[in-house]
PDB file of N, CA and C in Angstrom:
ATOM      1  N   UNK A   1     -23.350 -73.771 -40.913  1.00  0.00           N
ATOM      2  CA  UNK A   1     -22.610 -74.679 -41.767  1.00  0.00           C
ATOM      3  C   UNK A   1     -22.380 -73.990 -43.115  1.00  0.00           C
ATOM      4  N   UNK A   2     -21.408 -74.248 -43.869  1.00  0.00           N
ATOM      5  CA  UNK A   2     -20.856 -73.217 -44.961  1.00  0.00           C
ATOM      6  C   UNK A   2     -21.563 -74.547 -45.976  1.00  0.00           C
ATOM      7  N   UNK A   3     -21.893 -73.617 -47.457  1.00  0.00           N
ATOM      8  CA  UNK A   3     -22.366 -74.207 -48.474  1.00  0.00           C
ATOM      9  C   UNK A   3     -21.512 -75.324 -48.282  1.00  0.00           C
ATOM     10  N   UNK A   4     -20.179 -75.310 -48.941  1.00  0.00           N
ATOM     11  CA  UNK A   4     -19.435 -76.644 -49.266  1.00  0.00           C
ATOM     12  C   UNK A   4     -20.225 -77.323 -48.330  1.00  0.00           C
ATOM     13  N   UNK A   5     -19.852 -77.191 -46.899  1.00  0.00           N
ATOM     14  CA  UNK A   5     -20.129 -78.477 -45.790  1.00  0.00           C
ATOM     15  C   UNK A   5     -21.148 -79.244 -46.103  1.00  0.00           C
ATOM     16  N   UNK A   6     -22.284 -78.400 -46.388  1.00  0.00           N
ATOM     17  CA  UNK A   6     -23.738 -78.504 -46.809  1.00  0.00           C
ATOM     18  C   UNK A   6     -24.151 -79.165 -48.194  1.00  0.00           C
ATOM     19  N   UNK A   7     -23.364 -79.068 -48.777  1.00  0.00           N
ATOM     20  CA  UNK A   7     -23.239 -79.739 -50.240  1.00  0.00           C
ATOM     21  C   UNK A   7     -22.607 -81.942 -49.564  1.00  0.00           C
ATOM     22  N   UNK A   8     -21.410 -81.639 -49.056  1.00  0.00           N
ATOM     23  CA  UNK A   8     -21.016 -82.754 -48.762  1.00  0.00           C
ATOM     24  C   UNK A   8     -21.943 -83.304 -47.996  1.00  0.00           C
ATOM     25  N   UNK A   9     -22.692 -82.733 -47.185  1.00  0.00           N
ATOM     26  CA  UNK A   9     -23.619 -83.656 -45.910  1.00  0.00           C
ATOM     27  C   UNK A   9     -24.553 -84.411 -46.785  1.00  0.00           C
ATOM     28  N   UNK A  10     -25.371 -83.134 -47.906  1.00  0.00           N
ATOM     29  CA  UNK A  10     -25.818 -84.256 -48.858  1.00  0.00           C
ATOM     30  C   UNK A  10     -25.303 -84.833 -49.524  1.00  0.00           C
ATOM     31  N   UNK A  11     -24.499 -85.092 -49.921  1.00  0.00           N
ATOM     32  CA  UNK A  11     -24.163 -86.006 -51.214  1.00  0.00           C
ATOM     33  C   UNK A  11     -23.524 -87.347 -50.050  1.00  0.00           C
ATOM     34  N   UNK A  12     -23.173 -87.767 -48.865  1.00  0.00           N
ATOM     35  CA  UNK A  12     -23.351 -88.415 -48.128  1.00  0.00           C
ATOM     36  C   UNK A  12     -24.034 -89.343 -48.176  1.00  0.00           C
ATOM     37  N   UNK A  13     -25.463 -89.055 -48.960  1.00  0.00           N
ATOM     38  CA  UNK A  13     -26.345 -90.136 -48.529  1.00  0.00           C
ATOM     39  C   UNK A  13     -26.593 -91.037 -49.215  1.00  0.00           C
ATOM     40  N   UNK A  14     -26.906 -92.172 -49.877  1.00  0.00           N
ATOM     41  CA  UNK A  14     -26.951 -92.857 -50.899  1.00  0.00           C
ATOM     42  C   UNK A  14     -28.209 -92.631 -51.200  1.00  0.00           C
ATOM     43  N   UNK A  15     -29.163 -92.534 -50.728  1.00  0.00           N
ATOM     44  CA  UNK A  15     -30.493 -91.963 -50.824  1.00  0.00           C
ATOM     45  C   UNK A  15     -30.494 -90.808 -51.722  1.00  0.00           C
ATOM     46  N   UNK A  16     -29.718 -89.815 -50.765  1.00  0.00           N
ATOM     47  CA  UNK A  16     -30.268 -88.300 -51.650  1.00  0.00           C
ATOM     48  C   UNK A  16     -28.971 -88.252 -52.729  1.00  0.00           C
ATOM     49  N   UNK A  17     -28.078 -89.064 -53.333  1.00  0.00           N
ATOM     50  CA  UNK A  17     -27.365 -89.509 -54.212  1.00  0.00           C
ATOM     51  C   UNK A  17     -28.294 -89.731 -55.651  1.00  0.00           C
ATOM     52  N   UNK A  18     -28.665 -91.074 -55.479  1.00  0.00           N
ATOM     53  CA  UNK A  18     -29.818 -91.582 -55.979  1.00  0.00           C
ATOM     54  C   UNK A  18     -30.871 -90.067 -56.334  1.00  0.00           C
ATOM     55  N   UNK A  19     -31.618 -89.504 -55.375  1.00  0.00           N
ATOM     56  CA  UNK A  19     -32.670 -88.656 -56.007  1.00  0.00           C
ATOM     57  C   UNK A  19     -31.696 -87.756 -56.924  1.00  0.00           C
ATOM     58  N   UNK A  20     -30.446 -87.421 -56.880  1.00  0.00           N
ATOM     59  CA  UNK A  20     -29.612 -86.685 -57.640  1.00  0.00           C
ATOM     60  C   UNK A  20     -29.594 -87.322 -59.181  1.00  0.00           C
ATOM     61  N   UNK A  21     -29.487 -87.963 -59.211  1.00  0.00           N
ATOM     62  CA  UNK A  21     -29.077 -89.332 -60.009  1.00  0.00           C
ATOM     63  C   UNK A  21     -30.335 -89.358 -61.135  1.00  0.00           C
ATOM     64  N   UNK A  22     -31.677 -89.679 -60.013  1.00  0.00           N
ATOM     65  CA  UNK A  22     -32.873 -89.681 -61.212  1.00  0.00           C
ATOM     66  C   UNK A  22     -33.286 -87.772 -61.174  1.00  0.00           C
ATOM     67  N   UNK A  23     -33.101 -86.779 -60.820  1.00  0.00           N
ATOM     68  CA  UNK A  23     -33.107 -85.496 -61.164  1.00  0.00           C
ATOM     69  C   UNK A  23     -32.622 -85.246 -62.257  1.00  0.00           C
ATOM     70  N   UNK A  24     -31.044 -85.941 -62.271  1.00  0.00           N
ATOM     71  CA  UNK A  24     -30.072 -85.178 -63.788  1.00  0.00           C
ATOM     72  C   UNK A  24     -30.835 -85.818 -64.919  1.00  0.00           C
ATOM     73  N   UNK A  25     -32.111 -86.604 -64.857  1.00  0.00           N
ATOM     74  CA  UNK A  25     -32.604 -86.895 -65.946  1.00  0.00           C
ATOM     75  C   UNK A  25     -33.912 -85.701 -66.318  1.00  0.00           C
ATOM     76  N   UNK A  26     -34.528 -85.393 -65.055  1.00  0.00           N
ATOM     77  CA  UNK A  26     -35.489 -84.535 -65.559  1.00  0.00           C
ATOM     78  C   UNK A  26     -35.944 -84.337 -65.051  1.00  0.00           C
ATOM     79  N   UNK A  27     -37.114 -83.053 -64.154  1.00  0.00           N
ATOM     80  CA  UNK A  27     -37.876 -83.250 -63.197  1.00  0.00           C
ATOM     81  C   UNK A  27     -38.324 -83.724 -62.902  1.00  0.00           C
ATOM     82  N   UNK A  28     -38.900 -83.823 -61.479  1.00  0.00           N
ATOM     83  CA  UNK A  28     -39.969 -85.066 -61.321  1.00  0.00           C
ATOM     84  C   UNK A  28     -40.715 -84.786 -59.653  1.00  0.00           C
ATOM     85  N   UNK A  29     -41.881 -85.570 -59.659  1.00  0.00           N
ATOM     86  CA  UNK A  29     -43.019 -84.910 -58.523  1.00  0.00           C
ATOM     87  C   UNK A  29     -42.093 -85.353 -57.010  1.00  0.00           C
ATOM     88  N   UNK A  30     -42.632 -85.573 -56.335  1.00  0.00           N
ATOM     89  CA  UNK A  30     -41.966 -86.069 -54.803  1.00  0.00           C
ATOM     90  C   UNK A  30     -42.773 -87.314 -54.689  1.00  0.00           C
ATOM     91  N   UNK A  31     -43.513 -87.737 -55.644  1.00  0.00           N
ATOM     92  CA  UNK A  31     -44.391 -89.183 -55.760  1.00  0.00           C
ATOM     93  C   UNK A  31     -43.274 -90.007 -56.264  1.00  0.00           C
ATOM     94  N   UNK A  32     -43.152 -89.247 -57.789  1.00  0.00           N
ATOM     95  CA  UNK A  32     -42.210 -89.888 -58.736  1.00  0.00           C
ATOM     96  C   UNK A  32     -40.794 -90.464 -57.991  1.00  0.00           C
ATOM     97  N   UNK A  33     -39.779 -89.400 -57.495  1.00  0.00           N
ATOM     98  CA  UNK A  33     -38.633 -89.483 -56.434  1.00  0.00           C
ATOM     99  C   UNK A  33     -38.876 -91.007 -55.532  1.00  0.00           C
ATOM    100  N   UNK A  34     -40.374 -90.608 -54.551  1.00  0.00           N
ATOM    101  CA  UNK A  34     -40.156 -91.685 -53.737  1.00  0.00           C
ATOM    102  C   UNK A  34     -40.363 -93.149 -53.876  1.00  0.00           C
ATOM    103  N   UNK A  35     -40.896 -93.058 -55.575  1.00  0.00           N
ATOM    104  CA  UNK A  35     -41.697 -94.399 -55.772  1.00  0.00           C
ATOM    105  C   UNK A  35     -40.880 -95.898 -55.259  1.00  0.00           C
ATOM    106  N   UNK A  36     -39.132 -95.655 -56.101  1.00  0.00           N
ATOM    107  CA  UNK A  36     -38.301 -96.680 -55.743  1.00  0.00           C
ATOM    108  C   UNK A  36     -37.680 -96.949 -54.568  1.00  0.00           C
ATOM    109  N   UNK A  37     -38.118 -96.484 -53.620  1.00  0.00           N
ATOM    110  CA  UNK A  37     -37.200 -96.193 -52.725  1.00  0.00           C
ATOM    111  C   UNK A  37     -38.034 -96.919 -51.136  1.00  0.00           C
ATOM    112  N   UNK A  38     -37.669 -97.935 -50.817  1.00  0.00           N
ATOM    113  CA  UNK A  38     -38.137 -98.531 -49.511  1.00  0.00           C
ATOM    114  C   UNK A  38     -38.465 -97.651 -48.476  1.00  0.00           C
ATOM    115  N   UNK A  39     -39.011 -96.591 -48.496  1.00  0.00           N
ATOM    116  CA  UNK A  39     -38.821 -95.715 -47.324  1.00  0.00           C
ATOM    117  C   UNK A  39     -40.158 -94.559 -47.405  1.00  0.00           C
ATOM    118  N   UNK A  40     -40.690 -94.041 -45.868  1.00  0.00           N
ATOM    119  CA  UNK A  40     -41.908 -93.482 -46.037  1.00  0.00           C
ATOM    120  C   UNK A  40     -41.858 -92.430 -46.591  1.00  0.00           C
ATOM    121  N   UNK A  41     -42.878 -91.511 -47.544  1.00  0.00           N
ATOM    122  CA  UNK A  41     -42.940 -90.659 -48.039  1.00  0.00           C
ATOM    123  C   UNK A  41     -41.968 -89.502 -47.322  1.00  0.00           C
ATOM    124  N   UNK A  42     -42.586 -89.294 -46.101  1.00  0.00           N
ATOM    125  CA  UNK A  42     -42.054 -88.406 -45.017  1.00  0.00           C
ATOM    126  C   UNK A  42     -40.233 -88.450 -44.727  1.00  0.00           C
ATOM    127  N   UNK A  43     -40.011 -89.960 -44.747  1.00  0.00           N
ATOM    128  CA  UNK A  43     -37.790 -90.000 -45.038  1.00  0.00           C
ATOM    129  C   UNK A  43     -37.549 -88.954 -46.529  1.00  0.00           C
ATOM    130  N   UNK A  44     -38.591 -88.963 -47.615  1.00  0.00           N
ATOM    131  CA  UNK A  44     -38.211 -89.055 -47.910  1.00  0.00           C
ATOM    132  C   UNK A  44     -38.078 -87.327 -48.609  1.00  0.00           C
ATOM    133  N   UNK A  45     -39.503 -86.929 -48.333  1.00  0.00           N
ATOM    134  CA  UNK A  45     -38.882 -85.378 -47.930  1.00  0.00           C
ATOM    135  C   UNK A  45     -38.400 -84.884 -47.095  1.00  0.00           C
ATOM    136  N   UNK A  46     -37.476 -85.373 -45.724  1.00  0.00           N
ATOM    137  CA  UNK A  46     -36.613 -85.015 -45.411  1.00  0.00           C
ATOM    138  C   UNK A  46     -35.291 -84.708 -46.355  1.00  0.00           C
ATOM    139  N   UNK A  47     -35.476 -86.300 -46.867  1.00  0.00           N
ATOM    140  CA  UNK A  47     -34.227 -86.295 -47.805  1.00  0.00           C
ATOM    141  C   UNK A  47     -34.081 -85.123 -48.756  1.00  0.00           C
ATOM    142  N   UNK A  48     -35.089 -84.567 -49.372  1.00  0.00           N
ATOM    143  CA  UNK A  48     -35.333 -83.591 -50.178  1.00  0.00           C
ATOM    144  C   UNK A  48     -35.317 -82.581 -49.499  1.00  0.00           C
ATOM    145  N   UNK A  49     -35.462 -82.366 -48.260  1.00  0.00           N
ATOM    146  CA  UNK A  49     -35.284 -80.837 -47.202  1.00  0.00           C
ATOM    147  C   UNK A  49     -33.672 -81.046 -47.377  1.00  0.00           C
ATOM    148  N   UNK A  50     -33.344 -81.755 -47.142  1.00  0.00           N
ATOM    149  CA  UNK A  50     -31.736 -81.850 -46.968  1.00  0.00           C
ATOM    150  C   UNK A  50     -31.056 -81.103 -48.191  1.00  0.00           C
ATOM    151  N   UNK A  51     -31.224 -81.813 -49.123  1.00  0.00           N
ATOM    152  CA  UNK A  51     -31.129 -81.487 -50.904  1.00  0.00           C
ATOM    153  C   UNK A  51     -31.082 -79.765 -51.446  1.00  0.00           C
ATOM    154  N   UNK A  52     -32.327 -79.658 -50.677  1.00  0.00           N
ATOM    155  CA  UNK A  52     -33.255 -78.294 -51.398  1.00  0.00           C
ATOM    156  C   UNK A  52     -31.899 -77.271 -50.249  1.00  0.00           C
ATOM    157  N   UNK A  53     -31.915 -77.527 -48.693  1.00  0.00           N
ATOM    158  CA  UNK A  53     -30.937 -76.535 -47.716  1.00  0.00           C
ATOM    159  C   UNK A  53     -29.671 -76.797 -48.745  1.00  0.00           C
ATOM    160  N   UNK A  54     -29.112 -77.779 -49.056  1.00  0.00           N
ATOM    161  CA  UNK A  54     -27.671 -77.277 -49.551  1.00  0.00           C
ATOM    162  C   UNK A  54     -27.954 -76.582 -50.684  1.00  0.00           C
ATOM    163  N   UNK A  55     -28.900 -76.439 -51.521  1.00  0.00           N
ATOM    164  CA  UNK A  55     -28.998 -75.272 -52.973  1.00  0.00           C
ATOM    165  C   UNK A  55     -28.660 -76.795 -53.922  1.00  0.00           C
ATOM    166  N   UNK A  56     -29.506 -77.987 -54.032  1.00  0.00           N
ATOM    167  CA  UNK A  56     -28.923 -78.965 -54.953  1.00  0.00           C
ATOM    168  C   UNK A  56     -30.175 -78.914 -55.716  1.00  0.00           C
ATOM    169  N   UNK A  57     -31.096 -79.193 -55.356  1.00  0.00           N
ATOM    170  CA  UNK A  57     -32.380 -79.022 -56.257  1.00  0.00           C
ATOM    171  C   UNK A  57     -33.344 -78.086 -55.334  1.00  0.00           C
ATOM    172  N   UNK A  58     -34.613 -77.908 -56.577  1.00  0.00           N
ATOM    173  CA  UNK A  58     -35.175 -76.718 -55.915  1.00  0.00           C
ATOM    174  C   UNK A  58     -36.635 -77.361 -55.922  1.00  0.00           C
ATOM    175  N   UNK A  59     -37.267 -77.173 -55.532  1.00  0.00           N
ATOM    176  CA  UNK A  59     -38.646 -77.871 -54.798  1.00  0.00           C
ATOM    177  C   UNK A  59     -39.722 -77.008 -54.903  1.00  0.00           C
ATOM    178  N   UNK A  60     -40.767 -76.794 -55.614  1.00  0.00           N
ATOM    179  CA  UNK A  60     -41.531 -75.910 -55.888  1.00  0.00           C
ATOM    180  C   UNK A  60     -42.871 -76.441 -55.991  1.00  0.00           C
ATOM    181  N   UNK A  61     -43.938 -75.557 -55.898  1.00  0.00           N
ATOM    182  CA  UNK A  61     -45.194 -76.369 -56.035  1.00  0.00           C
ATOM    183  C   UNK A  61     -45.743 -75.752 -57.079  1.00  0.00           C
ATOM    184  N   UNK A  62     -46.503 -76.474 -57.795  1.00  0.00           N
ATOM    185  CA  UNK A  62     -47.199 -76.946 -59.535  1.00  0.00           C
ATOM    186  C   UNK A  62     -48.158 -77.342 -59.371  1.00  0.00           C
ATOM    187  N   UNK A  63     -49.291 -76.447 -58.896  1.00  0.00           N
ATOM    188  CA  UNK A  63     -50.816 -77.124 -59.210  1.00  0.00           C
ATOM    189  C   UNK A  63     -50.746 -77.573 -57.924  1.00  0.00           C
ATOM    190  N   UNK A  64     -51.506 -79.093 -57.504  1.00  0.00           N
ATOM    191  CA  UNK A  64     -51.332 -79.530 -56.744  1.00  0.00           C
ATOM    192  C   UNK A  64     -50.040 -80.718 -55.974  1.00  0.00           C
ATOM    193  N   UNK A  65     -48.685 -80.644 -57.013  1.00  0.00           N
ATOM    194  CA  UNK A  65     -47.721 -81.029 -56.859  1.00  0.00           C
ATOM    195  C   UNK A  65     -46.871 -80.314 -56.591  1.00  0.00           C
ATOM    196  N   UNK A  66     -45.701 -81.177 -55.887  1.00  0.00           N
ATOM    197  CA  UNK A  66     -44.241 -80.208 -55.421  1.00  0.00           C
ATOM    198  C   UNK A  66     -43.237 -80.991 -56.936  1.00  0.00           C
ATOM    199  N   UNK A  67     -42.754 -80.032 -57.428  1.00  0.00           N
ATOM    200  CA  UNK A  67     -42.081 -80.384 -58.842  1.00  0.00           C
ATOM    201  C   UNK A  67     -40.348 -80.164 -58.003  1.00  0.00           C
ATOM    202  N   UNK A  68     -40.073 -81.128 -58.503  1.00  0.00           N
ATOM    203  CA  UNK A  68     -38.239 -81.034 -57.600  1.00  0.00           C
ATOM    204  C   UNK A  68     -37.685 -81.238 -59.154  1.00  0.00           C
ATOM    205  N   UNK A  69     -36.268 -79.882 -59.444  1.00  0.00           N
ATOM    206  CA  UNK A  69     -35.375 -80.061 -60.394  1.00  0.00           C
ATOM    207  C   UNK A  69     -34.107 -79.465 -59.369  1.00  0.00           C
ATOM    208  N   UNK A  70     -33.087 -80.675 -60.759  1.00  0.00           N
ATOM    209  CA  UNK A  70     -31.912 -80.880 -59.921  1.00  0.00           C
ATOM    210  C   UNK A  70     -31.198 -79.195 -60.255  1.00  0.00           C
ATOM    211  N   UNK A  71     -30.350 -78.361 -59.512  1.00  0.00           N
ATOM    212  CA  UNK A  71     -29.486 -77.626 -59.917  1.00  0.00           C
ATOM    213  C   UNK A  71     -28.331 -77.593 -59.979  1.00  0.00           C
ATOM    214  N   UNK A  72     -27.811 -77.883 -60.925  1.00  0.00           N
ATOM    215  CA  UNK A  72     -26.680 -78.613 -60.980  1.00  0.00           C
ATOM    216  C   UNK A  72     -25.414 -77.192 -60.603  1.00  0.00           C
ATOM    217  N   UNK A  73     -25.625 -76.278 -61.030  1.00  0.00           N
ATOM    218  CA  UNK A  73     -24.616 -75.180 -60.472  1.00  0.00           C
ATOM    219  C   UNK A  73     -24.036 -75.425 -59.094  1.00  0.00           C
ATOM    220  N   UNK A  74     -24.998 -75.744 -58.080  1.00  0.00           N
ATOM    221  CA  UNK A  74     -24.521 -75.946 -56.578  1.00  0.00           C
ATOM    222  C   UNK A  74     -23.498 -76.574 -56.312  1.00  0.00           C
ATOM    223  N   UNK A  75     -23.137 -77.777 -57.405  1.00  0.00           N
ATOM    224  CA  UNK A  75     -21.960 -78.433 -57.336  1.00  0.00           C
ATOM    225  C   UNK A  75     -20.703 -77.906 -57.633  1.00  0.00           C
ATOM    226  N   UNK A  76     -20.936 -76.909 -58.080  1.00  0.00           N
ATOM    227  CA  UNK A  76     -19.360 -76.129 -59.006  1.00  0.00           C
ATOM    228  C   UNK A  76     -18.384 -75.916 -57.904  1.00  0.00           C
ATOM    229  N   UNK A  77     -19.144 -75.753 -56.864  1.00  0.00           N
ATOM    230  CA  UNK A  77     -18.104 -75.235 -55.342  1.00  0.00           C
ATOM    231  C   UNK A  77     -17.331 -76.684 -54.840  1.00  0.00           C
ATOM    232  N   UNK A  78     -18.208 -78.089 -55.010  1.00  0.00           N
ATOM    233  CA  UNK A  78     -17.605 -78.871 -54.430  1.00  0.00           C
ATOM    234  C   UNK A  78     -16.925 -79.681 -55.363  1.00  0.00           C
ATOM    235  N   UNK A  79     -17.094 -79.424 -57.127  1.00  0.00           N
ATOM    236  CA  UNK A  79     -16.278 -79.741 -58.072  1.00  0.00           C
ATOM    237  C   UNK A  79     -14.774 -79.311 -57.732  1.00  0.00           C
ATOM    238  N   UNK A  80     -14.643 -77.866 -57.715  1.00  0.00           N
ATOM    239  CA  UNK A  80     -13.773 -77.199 -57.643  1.00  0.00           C
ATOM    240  C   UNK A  80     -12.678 -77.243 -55.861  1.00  0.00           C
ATOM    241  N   UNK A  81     -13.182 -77.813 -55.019  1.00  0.00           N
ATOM    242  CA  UNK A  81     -12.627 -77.996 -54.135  1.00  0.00           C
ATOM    243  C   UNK A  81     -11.902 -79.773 -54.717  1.00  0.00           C
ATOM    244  N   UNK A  82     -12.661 -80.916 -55.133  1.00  0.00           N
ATOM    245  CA  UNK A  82     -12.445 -81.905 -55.392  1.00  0.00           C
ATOM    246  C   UNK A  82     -11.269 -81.871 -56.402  1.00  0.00           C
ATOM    247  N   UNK A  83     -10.872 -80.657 -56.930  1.00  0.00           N
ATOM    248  CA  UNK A  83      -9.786 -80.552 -58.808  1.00  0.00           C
ATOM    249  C   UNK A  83      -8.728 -80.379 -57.793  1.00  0.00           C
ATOM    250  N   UNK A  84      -8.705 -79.301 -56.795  1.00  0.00           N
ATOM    251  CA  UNK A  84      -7.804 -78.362 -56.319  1.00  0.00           C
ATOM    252  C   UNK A  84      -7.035 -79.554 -55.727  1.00  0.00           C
ATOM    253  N   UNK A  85      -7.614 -80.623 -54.486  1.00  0.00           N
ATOM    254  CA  UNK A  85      -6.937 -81.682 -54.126  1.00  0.00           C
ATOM    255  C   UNK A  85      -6.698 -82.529 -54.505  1.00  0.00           C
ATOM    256  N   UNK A  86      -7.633 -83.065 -56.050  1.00  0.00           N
ATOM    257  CA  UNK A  86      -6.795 -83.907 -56.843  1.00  0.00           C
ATOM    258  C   UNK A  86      -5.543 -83.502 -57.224  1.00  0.00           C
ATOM    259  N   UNK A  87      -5.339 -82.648 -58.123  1.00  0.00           N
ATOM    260  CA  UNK A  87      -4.516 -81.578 -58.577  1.00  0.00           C
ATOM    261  C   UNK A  87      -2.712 -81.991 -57.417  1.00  0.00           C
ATOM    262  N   UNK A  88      -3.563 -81.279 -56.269  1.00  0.00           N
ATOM    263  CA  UNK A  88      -2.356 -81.504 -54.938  1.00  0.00           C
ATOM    264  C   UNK A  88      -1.746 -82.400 -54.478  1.00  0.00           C
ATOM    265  N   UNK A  89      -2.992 -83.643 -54.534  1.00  0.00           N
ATOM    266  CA  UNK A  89      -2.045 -84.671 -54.132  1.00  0.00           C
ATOM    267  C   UNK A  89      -1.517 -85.490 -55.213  1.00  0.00           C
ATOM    268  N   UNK A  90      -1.644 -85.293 -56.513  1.00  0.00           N
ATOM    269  CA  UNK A  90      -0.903 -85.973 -57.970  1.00  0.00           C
ATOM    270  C   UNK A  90       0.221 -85.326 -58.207  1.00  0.00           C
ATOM    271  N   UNK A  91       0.449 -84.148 -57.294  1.00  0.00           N
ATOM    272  CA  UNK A  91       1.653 -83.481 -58.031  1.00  0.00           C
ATOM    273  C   UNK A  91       2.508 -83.690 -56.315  1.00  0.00           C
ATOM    274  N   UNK A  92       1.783 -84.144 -55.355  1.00  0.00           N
ATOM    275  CA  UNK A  92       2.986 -83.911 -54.265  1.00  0.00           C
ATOM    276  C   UNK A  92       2.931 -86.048 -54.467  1.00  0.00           C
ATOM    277  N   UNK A  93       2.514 -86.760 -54.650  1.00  0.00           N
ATOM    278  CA  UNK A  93       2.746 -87.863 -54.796  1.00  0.00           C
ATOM    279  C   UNK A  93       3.901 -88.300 -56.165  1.00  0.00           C
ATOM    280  N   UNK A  94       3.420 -87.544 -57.435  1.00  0.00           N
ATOM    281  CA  UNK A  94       4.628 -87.753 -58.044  1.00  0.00           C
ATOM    282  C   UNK A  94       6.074 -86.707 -57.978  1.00  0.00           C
ATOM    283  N   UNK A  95       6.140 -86.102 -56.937  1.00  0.00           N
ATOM    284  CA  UNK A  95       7.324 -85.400 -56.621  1.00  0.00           C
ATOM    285  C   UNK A  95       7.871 -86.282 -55.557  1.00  0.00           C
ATOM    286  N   UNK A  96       7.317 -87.155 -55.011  1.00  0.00           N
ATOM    287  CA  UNK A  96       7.593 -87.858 -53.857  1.00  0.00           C
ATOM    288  C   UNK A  96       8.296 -89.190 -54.605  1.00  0.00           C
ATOM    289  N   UNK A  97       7.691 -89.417 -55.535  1.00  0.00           N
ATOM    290  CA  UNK A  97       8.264 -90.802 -56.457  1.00  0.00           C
ATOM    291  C   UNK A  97       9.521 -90.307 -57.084  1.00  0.00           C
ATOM    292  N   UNK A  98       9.717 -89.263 -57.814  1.00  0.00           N
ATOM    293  CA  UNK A  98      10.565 -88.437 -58.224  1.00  0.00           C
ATOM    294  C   UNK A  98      11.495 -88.611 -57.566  1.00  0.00           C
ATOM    295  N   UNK A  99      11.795 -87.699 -56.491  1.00  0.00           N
ATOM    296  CA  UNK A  99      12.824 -88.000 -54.858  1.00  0.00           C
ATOM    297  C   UNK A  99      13.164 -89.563 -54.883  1.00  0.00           C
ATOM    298  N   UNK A 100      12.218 -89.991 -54.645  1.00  0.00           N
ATOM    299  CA  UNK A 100      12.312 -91.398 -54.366  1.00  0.00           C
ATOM    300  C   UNK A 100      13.621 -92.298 -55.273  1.00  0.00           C
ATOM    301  N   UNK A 101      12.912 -91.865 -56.260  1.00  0.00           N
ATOM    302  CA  UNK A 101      13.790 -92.894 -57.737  1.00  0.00           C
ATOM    303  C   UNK A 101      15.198 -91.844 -57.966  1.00  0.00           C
ATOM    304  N   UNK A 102      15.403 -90.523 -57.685  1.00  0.00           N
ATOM    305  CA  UNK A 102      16.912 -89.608 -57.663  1.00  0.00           C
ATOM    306  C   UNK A 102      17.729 -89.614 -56.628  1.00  0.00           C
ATOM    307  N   UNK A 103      16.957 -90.104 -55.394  1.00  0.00           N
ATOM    308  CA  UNK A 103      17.844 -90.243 -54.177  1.00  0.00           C
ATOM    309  C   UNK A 103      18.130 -91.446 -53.816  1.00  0.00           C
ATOM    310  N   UNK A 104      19.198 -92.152 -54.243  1.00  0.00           N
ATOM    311  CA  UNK A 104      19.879 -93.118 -53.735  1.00  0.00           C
ATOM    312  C   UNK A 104      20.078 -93.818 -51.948  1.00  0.00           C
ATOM    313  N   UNK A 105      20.005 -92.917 -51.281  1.00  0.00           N
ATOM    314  CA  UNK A 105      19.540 -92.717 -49.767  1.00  0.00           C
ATOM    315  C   UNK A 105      18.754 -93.736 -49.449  1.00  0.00           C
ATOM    316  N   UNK A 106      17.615 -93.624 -50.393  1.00  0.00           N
ATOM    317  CA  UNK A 106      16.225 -93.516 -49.689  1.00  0.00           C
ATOM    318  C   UNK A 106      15.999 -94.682 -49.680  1.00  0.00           C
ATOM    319  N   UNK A 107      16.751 -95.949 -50.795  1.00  0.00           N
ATOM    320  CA  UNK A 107      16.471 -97.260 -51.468  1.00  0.00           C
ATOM    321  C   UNK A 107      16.459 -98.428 -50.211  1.00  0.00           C
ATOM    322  N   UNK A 108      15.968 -98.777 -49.474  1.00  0.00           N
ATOM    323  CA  UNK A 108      16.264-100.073 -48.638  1.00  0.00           C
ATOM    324  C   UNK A 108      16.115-101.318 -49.186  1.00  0.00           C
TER     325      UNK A 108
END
């Protein structure tokens, strides 16, 4: 699976959304991560295996804790795919309105 793909599979989840979400605030243990979250410890480092394979945060151990920070660089690939098709379809939608409103044809 190519980074991008791997980036989108996570961000998919509302779960590993969320751990994104409380990351961009600051690190935090895999206690901290799972505290809010209805679900067994074990969902929930999956969720964080998921995270850590696409390159979104990095998961390290600290003493006797795993310290998870978000990396926010990983996103630049799926920023930059997200501009390119905004970008594409604002400029082929208002060329289409364009046509639309110059061609007399088209009016029913």
């Amino acid at each position: 699976m190519t980074s991008l793909n791997l980036t989108f599979n996570a961000l998919a989840d509302p779960t590993r959304r969320a751990i994104l979400t409380r990351l961009a605030r600051g690190a935090a243990t895999v206690g901290e991560l799972a505290k809010p979250f209805e679900i067994s410890l074990p969902a929930v480092s999956r969720h964080l295996k998921v995270l850590e394979e696409a390159a979104l945060i990095s998961n390290d151990r600290e003493g006797k804790h795993r310290l998870c920070r978000l990396r926010p660089e990983a996103l630049a690939a799926a920023q930059q795919w997200l501009e390119f098709h905004q970008r594409f379809w604002s400029g082929s939608l208002d060329r289409l309105a364009s046509h639309l409103k110059t061609n007399p044809r088209n009016r029913k």
